[in-house]
Protein backbone atom coordinates (compact mmCIF):
# COMPACT_ATOMS: atom_id res chain seq x y z
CA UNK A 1 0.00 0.00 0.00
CA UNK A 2 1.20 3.57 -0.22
CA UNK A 3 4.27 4.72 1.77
CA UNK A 4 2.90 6.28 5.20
CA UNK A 5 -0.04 4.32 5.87
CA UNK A 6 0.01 1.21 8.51
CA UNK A 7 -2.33 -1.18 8.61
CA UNK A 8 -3.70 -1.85 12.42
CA UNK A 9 -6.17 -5.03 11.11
CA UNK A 10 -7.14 -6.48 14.48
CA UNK A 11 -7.93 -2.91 16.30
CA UNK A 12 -9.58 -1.17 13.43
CA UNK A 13 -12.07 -3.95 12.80
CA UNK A 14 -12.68 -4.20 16.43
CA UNK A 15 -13.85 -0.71 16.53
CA UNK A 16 -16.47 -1.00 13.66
CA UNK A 17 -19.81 -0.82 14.12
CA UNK A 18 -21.84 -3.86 12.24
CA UNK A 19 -23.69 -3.31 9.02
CA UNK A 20 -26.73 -4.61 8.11
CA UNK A 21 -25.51 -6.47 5.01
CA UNK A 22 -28.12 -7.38 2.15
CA UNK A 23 -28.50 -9.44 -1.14
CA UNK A 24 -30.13 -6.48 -2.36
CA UNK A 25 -27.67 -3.26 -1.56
CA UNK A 26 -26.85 -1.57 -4.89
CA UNK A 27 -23.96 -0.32 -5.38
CA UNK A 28 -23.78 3.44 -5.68
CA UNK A 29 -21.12 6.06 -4.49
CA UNK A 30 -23.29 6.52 -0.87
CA UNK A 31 -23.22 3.05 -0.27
CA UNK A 32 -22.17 2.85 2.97
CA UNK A 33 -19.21 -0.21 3.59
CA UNK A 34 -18.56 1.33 6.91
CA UNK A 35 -18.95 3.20 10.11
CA UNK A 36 -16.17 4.37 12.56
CA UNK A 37 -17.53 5.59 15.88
CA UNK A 38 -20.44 6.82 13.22
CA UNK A 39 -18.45 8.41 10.62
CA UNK A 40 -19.70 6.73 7.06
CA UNK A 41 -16.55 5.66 4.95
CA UNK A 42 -18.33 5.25 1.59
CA UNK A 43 -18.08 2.71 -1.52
CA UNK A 44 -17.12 5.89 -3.43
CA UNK A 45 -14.49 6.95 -0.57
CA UNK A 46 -12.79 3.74 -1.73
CA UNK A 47 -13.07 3.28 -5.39
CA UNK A 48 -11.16 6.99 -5.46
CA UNK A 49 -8.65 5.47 -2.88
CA UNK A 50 -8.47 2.64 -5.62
CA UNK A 51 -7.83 4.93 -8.17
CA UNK A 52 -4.95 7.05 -6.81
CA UNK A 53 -2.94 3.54 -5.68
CA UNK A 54 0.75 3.11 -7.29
CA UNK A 55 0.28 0.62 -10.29
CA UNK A 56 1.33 -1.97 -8.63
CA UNK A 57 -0.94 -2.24 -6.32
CA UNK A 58 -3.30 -1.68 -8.66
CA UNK A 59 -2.57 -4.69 -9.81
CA UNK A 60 -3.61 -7.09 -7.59
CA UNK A 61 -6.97 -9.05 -7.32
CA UNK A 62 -9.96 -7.22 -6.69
CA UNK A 63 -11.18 -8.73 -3.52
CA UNK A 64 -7.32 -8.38 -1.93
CA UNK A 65 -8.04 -4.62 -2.95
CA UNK A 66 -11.12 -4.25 -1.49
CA UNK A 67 -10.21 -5.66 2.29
CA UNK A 68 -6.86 -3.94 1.86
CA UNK A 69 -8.83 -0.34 1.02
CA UNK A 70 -11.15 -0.77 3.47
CA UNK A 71 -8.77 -1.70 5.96
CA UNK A 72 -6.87 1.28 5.38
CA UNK A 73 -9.42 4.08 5.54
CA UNK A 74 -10.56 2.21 8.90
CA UNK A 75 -7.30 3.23 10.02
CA UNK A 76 -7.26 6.48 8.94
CA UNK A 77 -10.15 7.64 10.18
CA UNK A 78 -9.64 6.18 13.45
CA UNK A 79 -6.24 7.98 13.32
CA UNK A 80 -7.93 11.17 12.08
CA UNK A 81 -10.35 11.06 15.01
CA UNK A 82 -7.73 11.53 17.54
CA UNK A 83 -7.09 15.21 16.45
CA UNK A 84 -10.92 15.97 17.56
CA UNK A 85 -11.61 18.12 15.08
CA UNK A 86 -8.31 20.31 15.58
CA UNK A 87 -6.84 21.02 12.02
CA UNK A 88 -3.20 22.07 12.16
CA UNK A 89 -2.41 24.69 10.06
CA UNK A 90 -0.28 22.87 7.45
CA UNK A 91 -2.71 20.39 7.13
CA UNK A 92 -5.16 22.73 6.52
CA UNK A 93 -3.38 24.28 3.84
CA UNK A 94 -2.23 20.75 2.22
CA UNK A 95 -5.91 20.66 2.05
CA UNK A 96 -6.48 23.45 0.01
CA UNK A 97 -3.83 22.94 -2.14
CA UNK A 98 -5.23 19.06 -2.93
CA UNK A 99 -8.46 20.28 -3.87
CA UNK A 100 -7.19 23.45 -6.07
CA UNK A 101 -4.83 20.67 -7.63
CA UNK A 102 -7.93 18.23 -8.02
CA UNK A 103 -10.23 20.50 -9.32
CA UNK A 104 -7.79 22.31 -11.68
CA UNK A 105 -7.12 18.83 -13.02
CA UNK A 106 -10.75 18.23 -13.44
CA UNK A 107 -11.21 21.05 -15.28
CA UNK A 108 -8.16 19.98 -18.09
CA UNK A 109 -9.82 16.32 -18.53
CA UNK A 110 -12.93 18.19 -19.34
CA UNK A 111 -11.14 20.45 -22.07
CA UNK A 112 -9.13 17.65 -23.33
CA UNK A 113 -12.23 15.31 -23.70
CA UNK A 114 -13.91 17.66 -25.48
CA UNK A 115 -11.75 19.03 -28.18
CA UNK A 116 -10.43 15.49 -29.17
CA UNK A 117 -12.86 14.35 -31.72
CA UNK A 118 -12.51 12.31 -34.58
CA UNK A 119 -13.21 15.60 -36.68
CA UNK A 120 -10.91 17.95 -34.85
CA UNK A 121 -8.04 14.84 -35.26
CA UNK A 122 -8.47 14.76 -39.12
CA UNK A 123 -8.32 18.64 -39.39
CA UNK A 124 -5.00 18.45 -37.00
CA UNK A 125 -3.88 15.74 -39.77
CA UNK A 126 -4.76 17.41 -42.79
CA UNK A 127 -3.17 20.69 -42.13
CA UNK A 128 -0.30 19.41 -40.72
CA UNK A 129 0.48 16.68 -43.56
CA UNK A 130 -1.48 18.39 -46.50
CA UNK A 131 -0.74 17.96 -50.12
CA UNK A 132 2.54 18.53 -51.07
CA UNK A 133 3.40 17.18 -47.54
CA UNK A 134 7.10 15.98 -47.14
CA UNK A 135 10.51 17.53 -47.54
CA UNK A 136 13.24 16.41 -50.37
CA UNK A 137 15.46 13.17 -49.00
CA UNK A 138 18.53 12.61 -51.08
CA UNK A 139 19.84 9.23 -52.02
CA UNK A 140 23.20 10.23 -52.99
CA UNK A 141 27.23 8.73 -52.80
CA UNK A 142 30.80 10.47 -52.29
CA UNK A 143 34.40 10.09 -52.46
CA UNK A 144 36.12 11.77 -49.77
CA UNK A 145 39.93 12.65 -50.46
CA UNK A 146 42.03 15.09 -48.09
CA UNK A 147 43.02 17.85 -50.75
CA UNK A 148 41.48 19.79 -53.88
CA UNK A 149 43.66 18.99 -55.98
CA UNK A 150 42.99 15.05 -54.73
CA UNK A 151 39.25 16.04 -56.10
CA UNK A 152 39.97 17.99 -58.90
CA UNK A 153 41.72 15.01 -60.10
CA UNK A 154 38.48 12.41 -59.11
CA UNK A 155 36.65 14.87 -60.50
CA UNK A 156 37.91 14.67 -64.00
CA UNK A 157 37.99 11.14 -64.19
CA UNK A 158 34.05 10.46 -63.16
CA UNK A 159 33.56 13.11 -66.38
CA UNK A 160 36.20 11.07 -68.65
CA UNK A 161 33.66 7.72 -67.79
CA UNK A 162 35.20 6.29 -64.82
CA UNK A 163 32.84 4.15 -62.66
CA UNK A 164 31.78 6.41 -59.40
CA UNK A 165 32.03 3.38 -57.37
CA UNK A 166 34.41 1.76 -58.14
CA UNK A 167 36.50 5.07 -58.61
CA UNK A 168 35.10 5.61 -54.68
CA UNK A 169 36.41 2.27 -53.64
CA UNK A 170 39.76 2.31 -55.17
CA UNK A 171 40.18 6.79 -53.77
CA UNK A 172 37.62 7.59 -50.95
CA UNK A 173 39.25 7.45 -47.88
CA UNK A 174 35.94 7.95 -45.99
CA UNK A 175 33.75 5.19 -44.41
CA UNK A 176 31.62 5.03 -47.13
CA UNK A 177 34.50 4.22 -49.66
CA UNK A 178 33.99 0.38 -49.61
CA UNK A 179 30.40 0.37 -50.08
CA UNK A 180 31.08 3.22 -53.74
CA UNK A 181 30.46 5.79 -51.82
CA UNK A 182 26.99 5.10 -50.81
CA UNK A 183 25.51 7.01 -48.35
CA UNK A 184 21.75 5.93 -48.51
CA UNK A 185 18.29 8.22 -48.20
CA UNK A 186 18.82 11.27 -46.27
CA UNK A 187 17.04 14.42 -45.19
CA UNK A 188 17.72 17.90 -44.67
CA UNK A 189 19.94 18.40 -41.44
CA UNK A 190 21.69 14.60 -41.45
CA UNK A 191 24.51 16.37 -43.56
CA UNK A 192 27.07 19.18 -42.69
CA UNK A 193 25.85 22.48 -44.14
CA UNK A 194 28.44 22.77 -47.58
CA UNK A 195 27.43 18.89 -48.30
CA UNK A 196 23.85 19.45 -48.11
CA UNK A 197 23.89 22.28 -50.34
CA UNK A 198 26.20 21.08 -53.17
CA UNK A 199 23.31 17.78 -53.08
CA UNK A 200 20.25 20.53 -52.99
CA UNK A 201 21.68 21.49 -56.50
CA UNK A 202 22.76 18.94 -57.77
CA UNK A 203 20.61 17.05 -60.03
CA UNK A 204 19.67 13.53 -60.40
CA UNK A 205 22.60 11.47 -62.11
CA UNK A 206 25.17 14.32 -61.80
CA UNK A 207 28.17 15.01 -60.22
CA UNK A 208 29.15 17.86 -58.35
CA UNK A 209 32.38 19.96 -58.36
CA UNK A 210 34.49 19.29 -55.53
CA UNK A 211 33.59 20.13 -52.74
CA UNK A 212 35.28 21.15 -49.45
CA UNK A 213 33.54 20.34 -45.56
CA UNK A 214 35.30 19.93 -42.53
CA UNK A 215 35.89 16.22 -43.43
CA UNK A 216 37.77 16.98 -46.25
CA UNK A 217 37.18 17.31 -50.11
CA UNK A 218 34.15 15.75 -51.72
CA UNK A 219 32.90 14.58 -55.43
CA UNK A 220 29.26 14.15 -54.77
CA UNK A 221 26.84 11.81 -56.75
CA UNK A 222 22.93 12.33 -56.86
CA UNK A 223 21.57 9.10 -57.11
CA UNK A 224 17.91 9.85 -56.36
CA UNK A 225 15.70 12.15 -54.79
CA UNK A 226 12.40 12.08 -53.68
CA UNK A 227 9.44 13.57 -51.34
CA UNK A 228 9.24 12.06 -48.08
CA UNK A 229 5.65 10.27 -47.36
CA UNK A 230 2.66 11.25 -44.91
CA UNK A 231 2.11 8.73 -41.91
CA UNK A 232 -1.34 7.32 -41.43
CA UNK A 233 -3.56 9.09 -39.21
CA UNK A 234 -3.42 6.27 -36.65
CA UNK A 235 0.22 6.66 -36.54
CA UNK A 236 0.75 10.49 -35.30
CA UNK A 237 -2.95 10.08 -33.86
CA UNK A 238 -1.69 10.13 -30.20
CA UNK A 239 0.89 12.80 -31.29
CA UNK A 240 -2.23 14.96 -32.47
CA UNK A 241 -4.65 14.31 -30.06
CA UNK A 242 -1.93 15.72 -27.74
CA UNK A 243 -1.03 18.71 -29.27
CA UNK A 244 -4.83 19.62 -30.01
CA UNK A 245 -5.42 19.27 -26.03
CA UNK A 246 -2.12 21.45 -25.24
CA UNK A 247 -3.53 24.15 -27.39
CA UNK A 248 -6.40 23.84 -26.14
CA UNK A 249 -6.18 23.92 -22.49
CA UNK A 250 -3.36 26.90 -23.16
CA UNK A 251 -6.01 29.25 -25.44
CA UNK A 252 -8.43 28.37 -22.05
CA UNK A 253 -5.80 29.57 -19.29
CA UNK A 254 -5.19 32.64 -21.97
CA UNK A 255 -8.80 33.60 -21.29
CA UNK A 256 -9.24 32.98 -18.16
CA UNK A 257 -6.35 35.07 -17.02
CA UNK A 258 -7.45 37.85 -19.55
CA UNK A 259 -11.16 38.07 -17.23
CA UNK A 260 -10.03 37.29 -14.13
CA UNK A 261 -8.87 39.28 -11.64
CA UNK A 262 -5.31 38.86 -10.55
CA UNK A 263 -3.33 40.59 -8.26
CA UNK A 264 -0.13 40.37 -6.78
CA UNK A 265 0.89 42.18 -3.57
CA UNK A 266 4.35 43.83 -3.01
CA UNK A 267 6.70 41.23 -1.56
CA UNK A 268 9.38 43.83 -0.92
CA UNK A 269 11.80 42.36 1.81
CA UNK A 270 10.34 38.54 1.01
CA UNK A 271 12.69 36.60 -0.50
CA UNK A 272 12.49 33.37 -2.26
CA UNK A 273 14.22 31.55 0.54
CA UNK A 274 11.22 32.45 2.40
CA UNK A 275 9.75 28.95 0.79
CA UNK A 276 12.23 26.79 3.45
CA UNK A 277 10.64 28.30 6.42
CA UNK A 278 8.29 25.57 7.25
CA UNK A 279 7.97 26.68 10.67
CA UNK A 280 5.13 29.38 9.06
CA UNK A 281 2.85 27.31 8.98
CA UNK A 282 3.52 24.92 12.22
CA UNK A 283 1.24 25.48 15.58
């Protein structure tokens, strides 16, 4: 069960008052599962404690949870009781902070539930991956050599009919060189800024003059080029339905802080150290 909270079995059922049990209770959040020293613990009380469990605990069998739950509220309220009614200060505010926390949450579910249709999620798609969706990708290969005049010389024999790759296995001293130079699909970014452009220009077939990166000197080779394809809808559909609900819940706080009324005092002479001092808010 959660770190902090003790089970007590033997006292806490001692202490609780019998229910009349029947074949015919229904189940609704008032149900009443039990009474400590007459204060109702409720079948709602614990399918929220259900919900808020770690995982794993969530994870065991249903009638484990249900003892276990019940069990543990038991406990709490009989632990609860001993402050008769006194409500420390930091408590108090824990309090207050839970429920604006709670309730703020609520509100976002609601938002996000309903702005993610079906409708608003093939909108999302179609202006994000509209016609004419997809940047260039380059299928291209090099030789790499460490001077120009290394390149100039490549250079002229790939336009006096020498093979590319086999002129890139036999001169390229780059990786790539065994494979003829081969450098596979690519898109914009995956290649140092000179390389990429010499490719943008190039086109399909041709060879470029050399050209010099930090590597070295290159003779580029366009082998292909092409546009690069839309995913399904199902595929970015989670990516979508999250950005839809980030907008959304962002263009709500926007108006919400443009009509409400928000001030902030002078904190002259607090300072932000001030957030250590615990002892504030300690009786």
């Amino acid at each position: 069960m959660p770190k902090g909270l003790t089970f007590l079995p033997s006292l806490a059922l001692a202490l609780v008052l019998a229910l009349p049990v029947s074949a015919e209770t229904k189940a609704e959040a008032d149900t009443v599962v039990a009474r400590v020293n007459g204060e109702e613990i409720t079948l709602g009380h614990l399918i929220v404690a259900r919900a808020t469990l770690p995982q794993q605990y969530q994870q065991l069998p249903d009638e484990v949870l249900f003892d276990g739950i019940l069990d543990q509220l038991i406990q709490q309220t009989l632990l609860k009781q001993v402050q008769s009614g006194n409500l420390p200060r930091q408590v108090a505010l824990s309090l207050e902070n839970e429920e604006r926390s709670l309730l703020a949450g609520e509100t976002i579910e609601q938002i996000m539930s309903s702005v993610t249709t079906d409708e608003a999620l093939q909108a999302a798609y179609d202006a994000k991956y509209a016609d004419g969706f997809g940047e260039d990708e380059f299928n291209a290969s090099h030789i790499l050599v460490p001077s120009e005049d290394e390149a100039n010389a490549v250079k002229d024999l790939i336009d006096n009919g020498a093979d590319f790759a086999a002129t890139a296995r036999e001169k390229s001293t780059g990786p790539s060189g065994p494979n003829g130079g081969e450098l596979g699909w690519f898109g914009a970014g995956a290649m140092v800024p000179e390389f990429e452009a010499a490719v943008i220009e190039l086109e399909v077939g041709k060879v470029s003059a050399p050209v010099q990166t930090q590597f070295g000197w290159h003779v580029i080779k366009l082998n292909d080029k092409r546009k690069s394809t839309a995913p399904e809808l199902d595929e970015v559909r989670e990516e979508l339905a999250g950005q839809i609900q980030q907008d959304a819940i962002e263009a709500r706080l926007a108006d919400l802080t443009r009509d409400g009324n928000i001030e902030k005092p002078d904190l002259s002479g607090i300072g932000p150290d001030v957030l250590r001092q615990f002892e504030l808010v300690q009786e």
